[in-house]
C-alpha atoms as a PDB file:
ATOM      1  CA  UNK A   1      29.942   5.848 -28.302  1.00  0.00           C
ATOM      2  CA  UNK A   2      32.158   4.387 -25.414  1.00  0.00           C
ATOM      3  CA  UNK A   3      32.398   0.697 -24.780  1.00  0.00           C
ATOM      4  CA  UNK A   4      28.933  -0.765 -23.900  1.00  0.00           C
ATOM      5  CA  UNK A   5      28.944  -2.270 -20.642  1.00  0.00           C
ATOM      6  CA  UNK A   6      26.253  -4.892 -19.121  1.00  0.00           C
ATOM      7  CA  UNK A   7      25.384  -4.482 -15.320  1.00  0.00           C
ATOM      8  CA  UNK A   8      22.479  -7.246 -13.566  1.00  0.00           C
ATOM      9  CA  UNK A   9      20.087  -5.127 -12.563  1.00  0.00           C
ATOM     10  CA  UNK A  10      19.624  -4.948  -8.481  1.00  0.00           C
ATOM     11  CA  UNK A  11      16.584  -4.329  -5.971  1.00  0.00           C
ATOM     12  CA  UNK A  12      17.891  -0.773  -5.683  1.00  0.00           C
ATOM     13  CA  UNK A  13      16.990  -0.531  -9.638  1.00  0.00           C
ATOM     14  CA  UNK A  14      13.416  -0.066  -8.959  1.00  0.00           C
ATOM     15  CA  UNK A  15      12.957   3.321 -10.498  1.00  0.00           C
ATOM     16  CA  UNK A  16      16.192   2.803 -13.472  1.00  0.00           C
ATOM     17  CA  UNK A  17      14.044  -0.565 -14.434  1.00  0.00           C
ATOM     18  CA  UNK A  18      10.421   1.553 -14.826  1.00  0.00           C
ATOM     19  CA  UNK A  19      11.951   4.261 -16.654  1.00  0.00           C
ATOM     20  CA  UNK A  20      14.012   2.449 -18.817  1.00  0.00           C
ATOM     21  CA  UNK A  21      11.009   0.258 -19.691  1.00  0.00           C
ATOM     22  CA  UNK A  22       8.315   2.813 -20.506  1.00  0.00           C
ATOM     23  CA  UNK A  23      10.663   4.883 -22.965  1.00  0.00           C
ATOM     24  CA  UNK A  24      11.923   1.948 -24.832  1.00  0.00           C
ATOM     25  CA  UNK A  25       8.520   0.635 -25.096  1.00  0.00           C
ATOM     26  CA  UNK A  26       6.850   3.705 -26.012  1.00  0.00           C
ATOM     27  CA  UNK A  27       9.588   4.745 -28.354  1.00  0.00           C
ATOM     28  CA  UNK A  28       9.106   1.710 -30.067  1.00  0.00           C
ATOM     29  CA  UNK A  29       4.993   0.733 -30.276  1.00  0.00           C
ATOM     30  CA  UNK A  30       4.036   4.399 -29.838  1.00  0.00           C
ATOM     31  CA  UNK A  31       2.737   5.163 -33.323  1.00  0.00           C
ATOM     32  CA  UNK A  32       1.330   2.521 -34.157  1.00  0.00           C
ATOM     33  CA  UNK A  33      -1.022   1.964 -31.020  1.00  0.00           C
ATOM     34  CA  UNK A  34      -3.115   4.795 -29.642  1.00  0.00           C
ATOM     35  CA  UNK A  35      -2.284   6.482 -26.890  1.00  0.00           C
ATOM     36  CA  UNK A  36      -5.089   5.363 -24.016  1.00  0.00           C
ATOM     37  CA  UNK A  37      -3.980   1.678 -24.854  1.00  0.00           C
ATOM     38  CA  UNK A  38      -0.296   2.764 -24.495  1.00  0.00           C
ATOM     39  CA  UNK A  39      -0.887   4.274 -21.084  1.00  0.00           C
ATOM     40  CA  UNK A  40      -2.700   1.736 -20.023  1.00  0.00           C
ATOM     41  CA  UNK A  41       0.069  -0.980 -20.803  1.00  0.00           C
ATOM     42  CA  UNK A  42       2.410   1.341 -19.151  1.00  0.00           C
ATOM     43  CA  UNK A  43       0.579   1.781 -16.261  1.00  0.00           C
ATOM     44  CA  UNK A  44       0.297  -2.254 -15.992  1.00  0.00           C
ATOM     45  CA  UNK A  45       3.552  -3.704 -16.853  1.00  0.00           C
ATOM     46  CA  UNK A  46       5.688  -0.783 -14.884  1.00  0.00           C
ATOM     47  CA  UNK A  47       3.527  -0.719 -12.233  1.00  0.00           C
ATOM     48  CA  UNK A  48       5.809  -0.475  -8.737  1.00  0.00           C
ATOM     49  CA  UNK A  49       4.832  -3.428  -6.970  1.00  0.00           C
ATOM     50  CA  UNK A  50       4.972  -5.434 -10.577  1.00  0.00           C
ATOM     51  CA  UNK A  51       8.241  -4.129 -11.303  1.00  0.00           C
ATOM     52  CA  UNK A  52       9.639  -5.271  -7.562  1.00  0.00           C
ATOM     53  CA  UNK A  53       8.268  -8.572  -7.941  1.00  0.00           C
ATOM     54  CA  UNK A  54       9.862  -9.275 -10.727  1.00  0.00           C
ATOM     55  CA  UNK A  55      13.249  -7.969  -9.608  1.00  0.00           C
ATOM     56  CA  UNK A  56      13.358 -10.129  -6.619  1.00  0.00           C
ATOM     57  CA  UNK A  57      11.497 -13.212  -8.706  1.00  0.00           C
ATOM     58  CA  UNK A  58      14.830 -15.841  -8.617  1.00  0.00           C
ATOM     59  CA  UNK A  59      13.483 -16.671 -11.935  1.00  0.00           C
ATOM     60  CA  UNK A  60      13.788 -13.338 -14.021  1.00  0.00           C
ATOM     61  CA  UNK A  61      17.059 -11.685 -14.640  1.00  0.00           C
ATOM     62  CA  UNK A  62      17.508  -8.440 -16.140  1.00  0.00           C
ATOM     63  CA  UNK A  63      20.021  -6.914 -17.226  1.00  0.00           C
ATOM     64  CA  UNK A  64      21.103  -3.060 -18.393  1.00  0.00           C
ATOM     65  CA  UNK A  65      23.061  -1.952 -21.331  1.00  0.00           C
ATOM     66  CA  UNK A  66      24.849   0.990 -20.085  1.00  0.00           C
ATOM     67  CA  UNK A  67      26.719   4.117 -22.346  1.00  0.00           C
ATOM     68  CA  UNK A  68      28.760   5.880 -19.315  1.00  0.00           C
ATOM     69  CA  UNK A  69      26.212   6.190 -16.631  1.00  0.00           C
ATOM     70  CA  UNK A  70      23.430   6.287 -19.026  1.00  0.00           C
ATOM     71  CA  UNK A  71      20.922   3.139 -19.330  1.00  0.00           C
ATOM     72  CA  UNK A  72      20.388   2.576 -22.862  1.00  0.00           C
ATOM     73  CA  UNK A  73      18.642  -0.981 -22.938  1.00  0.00           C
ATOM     74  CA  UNK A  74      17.959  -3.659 -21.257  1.00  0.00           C
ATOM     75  CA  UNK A  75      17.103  -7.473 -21.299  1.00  0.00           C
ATOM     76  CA  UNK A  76      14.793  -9.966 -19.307  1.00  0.00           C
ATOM     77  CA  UNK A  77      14.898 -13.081 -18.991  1.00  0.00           C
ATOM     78  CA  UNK A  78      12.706 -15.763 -17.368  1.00  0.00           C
ATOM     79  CA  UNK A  79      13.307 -19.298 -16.314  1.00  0.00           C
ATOM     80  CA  UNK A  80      11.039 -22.264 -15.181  1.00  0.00           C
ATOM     81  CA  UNK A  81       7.560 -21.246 -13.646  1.00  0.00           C
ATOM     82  CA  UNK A  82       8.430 -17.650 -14.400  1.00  0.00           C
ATOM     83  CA  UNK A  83       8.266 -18.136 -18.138  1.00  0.00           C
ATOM     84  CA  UNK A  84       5.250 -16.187 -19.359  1.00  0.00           C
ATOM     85  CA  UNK A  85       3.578 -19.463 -21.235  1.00  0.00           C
ATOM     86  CA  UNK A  86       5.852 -22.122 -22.298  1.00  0.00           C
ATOM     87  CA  UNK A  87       6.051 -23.289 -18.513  1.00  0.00           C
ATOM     88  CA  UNK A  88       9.720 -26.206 -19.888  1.00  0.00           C
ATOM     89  CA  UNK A  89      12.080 -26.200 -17.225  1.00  0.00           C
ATOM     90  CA  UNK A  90      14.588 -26.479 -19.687  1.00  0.00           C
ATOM     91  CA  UNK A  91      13.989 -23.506 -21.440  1.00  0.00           C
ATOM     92  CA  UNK A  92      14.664 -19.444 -20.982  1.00  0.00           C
ATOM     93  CA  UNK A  93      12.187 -17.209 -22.159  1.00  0.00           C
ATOM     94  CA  UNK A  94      13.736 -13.822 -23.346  1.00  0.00           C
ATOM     95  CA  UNK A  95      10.767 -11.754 -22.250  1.00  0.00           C
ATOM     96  CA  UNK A  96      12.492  -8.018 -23.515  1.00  0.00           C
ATOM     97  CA  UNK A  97      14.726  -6.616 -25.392  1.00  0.00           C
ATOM     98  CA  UNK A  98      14.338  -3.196 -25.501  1.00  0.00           C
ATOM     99  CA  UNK A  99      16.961  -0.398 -26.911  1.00  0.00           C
ATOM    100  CA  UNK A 100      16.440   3.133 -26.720  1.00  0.00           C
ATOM    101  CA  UNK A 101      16.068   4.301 -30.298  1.00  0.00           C
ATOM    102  CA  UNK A 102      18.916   6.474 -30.628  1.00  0.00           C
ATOM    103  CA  UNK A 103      21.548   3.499 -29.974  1.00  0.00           C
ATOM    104  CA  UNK A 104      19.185   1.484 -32.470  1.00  0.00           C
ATOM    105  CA  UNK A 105      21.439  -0.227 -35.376  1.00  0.00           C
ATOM    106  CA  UNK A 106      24.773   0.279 -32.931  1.00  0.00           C
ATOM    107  CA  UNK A 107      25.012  -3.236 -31.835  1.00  0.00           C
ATOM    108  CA  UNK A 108      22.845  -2.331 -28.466  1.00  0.00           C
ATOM    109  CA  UNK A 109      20.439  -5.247 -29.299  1.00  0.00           C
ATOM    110  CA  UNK A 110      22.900  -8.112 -30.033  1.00  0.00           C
ATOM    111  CA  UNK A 111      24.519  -7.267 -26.697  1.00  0.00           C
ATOM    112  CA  UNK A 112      21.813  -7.840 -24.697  1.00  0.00           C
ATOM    113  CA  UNK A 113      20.991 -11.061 -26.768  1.00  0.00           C
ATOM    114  CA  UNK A 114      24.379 -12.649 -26.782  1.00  0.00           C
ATOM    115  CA  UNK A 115      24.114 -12.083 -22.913  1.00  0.00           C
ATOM    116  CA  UNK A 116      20.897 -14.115 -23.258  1.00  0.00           C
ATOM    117  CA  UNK A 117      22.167 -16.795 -24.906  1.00  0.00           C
ATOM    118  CA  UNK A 118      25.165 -16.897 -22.047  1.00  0.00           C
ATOM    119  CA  UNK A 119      22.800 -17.213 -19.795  1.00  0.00           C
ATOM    120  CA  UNK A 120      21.009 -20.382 -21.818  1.00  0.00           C
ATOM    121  CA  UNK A 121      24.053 -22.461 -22.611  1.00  0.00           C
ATOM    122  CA  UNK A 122      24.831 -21.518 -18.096  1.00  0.00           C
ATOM    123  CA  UNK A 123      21.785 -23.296 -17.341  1.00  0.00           C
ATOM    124  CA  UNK A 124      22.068 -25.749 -20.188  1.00  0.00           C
ATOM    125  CA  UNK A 125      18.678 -24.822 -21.379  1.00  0.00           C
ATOM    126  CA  UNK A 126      17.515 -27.270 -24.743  1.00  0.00           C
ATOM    127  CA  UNK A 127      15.906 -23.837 -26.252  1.00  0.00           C
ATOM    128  CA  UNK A 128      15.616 -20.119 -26.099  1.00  0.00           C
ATOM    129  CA  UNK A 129      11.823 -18.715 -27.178  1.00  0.00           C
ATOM    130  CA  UNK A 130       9.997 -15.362 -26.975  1.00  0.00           C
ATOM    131  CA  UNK A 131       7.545 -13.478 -28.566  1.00  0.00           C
ATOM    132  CA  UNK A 132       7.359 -10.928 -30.654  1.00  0.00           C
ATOM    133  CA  UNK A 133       4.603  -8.701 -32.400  1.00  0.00           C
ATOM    134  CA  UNK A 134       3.757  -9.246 -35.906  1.00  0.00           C
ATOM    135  CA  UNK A 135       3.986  -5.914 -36.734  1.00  0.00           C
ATOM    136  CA  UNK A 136       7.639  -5.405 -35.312  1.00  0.00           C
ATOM    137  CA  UNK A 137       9.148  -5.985 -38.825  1.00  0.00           C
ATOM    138  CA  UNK A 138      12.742  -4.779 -37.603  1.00  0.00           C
ATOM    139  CA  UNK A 139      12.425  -7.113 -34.372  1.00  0.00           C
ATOM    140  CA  UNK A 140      11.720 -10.688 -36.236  1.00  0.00           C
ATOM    141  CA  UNK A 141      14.478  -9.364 -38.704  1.00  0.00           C
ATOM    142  CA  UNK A 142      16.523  -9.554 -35.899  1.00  0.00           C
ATOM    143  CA  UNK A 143      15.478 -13.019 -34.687  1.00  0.00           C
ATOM    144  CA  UNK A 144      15.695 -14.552 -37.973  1.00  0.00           C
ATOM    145  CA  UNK A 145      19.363 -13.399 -38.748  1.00  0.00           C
ATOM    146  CA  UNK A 146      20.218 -15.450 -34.650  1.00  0.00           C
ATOM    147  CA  UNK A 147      18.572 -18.396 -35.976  1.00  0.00           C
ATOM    148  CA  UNK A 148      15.117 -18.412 -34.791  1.00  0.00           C
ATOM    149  CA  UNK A 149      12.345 -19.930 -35.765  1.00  0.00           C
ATOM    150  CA  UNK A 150       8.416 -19.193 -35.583  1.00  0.00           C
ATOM    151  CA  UNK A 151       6.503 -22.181 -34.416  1.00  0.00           C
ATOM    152  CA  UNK A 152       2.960 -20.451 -33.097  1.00  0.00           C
ATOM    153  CA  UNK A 153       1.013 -17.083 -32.114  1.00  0.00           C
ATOM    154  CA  UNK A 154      -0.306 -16.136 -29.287  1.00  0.00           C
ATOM    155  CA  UNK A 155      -2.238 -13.275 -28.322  1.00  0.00           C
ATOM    156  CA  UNK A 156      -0.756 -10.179 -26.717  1.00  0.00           C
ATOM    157  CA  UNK A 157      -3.000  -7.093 -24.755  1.00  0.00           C
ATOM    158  CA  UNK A 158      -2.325  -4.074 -25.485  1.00  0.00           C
ATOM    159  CA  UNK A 159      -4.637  -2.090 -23.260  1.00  0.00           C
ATOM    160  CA  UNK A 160      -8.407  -3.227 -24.774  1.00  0.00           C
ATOM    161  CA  UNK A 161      -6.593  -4.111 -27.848  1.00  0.00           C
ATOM    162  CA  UNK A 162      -5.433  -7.942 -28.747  1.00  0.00           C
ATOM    163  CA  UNK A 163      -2.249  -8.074 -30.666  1.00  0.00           C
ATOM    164  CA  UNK A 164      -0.813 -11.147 -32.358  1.00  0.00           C
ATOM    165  CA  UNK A 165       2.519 -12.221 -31.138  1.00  0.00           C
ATOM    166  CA  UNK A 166       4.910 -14.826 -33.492  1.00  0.00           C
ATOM    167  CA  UNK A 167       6.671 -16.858 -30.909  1.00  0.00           C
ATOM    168  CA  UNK A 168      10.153 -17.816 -31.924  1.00  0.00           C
ATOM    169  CA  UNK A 169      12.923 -20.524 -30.951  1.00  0.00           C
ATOM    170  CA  UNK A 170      16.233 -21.097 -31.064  1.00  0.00           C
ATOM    171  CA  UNK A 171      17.247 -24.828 -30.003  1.00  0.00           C
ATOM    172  CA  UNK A 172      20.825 -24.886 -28.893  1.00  0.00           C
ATOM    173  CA  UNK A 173      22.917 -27.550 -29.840  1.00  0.00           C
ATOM    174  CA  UNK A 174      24.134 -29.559 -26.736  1.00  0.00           C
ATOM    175  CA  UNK A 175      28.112 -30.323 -26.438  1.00  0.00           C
END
């Protein structure tokens, strides 16, 4: 494996974006969620005019983890009004982190999250939160080890199916 390199994704990154996104996501959550609900998630959250909206929101970021030429994972991040619930101007919202499963374990992840955190102390955020499924063991293992902390559950749809979500934070110490 070469030197990972991190690249802001642009408007032009429409189509890199959607298929990035649907094979990390179903590589991850596809057995243990049946497949209409899967599809039907895909369909909604990589849907083209979501996907653009989001690129050109000045409140997301997102950003690729590149091998070579090859995408291999990628972050978002929201700010302010963008955030998906915890609405604190003076917080970011990691919204993905996503790693194709073959570079899972290969320090893929930490890179996108250490640019995260960049991105936090930048803006001079007082915390970092997110959310992530109960059921993703390996994920909140993750989390845990970069100092977060659960502090409430919220519910995530899946298709017709709710899911419960542990939403984490990490407050960052201010200098």
């Amino acid at each position: 494996m070469r030197q990972i390199q991190l690249r802001k994704a642009a408007d032009t990154d429409l189509i890199n974006l959607q298929n990035i996104g649907k094979l990390t996501f179903s590589e991850t959550f596809s057995s243990d969620n049946s497949e209409e609900n899967l599809k039907a998630y895909l369909e909604t959250a990589f849907a083209t005019e979501k996907v653009k909206s989001e690129l050109s929101d000045k409140n997301s970021e997102f950003y690729f983890a590149e091998d070579g030429n090859k995408i291999i994972g990628y972050l978002k991040v929201n700010y302010g009004a963008s955030q998906t619930e915890i609405k604190n101007e003076n917080a970011l919202e990691i919204e993905r982190i996503y790693v194709l499963k073959e570079f899972h374990g290969k320090n893929v992840g930490q890179i996108l999250y250490e640019k995260a955190i960049e991105l936090a102390i930048e803006r001079k955020v007082d915390f970092v939160w997110l959310g992530v499924w109960e059921q993703n063991l390996r994920a909140i293992r993750f989390y845990d080890k970069n100092g977060f902390t659960a502090f409430d559950k919220h519910i995530f749809k899946l298709g017709n199916e709710e899911q419960i979500d542990i939403m984490m934070k990490l407050t960052l110490a201010r200098n």
